[in-house]
Protein backbone atom coordinates (compact mmCIF):
# COMPACT_ATOMS: atom_id res chain seq x y z
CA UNK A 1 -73.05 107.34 7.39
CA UNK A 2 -72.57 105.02 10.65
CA UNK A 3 -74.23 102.02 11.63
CA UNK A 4 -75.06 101.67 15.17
CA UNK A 5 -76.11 98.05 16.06
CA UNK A 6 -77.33 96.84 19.36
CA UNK A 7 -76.06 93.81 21.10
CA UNK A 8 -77.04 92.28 24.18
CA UNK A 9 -73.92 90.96 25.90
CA UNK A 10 -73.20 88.45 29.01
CA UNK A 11 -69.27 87.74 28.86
CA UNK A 12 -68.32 86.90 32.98
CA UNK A 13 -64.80 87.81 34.06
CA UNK A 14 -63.56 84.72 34.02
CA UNK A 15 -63.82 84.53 30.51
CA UNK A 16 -62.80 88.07 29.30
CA UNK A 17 -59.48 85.95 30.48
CA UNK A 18 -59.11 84.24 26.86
CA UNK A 19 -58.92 87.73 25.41
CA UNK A 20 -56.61 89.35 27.54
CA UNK A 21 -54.60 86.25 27.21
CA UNK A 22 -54.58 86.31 23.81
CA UNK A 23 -56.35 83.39 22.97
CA UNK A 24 -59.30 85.06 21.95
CA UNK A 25 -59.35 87.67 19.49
CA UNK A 26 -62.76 88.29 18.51
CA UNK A 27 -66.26 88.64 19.73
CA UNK A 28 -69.08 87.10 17.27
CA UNK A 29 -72.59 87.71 19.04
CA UNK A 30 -76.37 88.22 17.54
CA UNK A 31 -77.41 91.56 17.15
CA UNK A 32 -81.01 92.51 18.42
CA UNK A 33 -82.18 92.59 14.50
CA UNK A 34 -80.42 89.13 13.84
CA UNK A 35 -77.26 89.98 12.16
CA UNK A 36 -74.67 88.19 13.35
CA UNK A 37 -72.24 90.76 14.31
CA UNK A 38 -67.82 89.82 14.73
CA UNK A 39 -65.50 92.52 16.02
CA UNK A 40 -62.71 93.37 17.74
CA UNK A 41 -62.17 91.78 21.28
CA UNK A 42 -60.05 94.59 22.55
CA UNK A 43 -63.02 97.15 22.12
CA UNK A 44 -64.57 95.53 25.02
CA UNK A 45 -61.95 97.26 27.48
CA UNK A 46 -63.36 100.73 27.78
CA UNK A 47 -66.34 98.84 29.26
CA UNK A 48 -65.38 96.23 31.20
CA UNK A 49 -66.37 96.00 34.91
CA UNK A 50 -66.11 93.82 38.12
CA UNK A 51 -68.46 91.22 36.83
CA UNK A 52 -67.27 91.25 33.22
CA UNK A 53 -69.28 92.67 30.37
CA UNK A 54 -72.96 92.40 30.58
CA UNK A 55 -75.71 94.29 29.17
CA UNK A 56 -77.05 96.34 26.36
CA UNK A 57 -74.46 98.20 24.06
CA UNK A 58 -74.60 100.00 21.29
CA UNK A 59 -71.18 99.50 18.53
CA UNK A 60 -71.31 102.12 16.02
CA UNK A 61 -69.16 101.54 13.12
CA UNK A 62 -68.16 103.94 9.97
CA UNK A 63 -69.44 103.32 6.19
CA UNK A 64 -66.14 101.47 5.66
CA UNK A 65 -66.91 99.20 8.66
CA UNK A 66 -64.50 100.20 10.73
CA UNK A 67 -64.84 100.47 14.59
CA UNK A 68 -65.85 103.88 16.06
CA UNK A 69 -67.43 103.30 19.69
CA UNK A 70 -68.89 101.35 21.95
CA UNK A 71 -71.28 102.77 24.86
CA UNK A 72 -73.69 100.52 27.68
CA UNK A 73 -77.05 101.54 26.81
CA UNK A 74 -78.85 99.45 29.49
CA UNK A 75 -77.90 96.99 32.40
């Protein structure tokens, strides 16, 4: 069974810098029902635009908690 989890993200372009970098490897942000949520920084990619990463997503992830998509829900 998948979990899908909402998160509400605001990462500017500037910053998605640390990731592509290297420096950064991982994203740790509140989900909308208060789990705190860590995954993968190089998921963000397929959904990164001009101004960086912001809005309303939706991660779904696999009963063994492994990564399966990422898709903006709202702006």
């Amino acid at each position: 069974m998948h979990q899908h989890i909402h998160v509400v993200l605001k990462i500017p372009a500037h910053k998605l810098l640390y990731y592509y970098e290297g420096e950064v490897d991982t994203v740790v942000v509140r989900a909308t029902d208060g789990r705190v949520i860590r995954f993968p920084a190089n998921i963000l990619r397929t959904v990164v635009q001009s101004d960086g990463v912001q809005g309303t997503f939706e991660l779904v992830f696999d009963e063994h908690h492994k990564f399966v998509s990422i898709a903006r829900i709202s702006d």
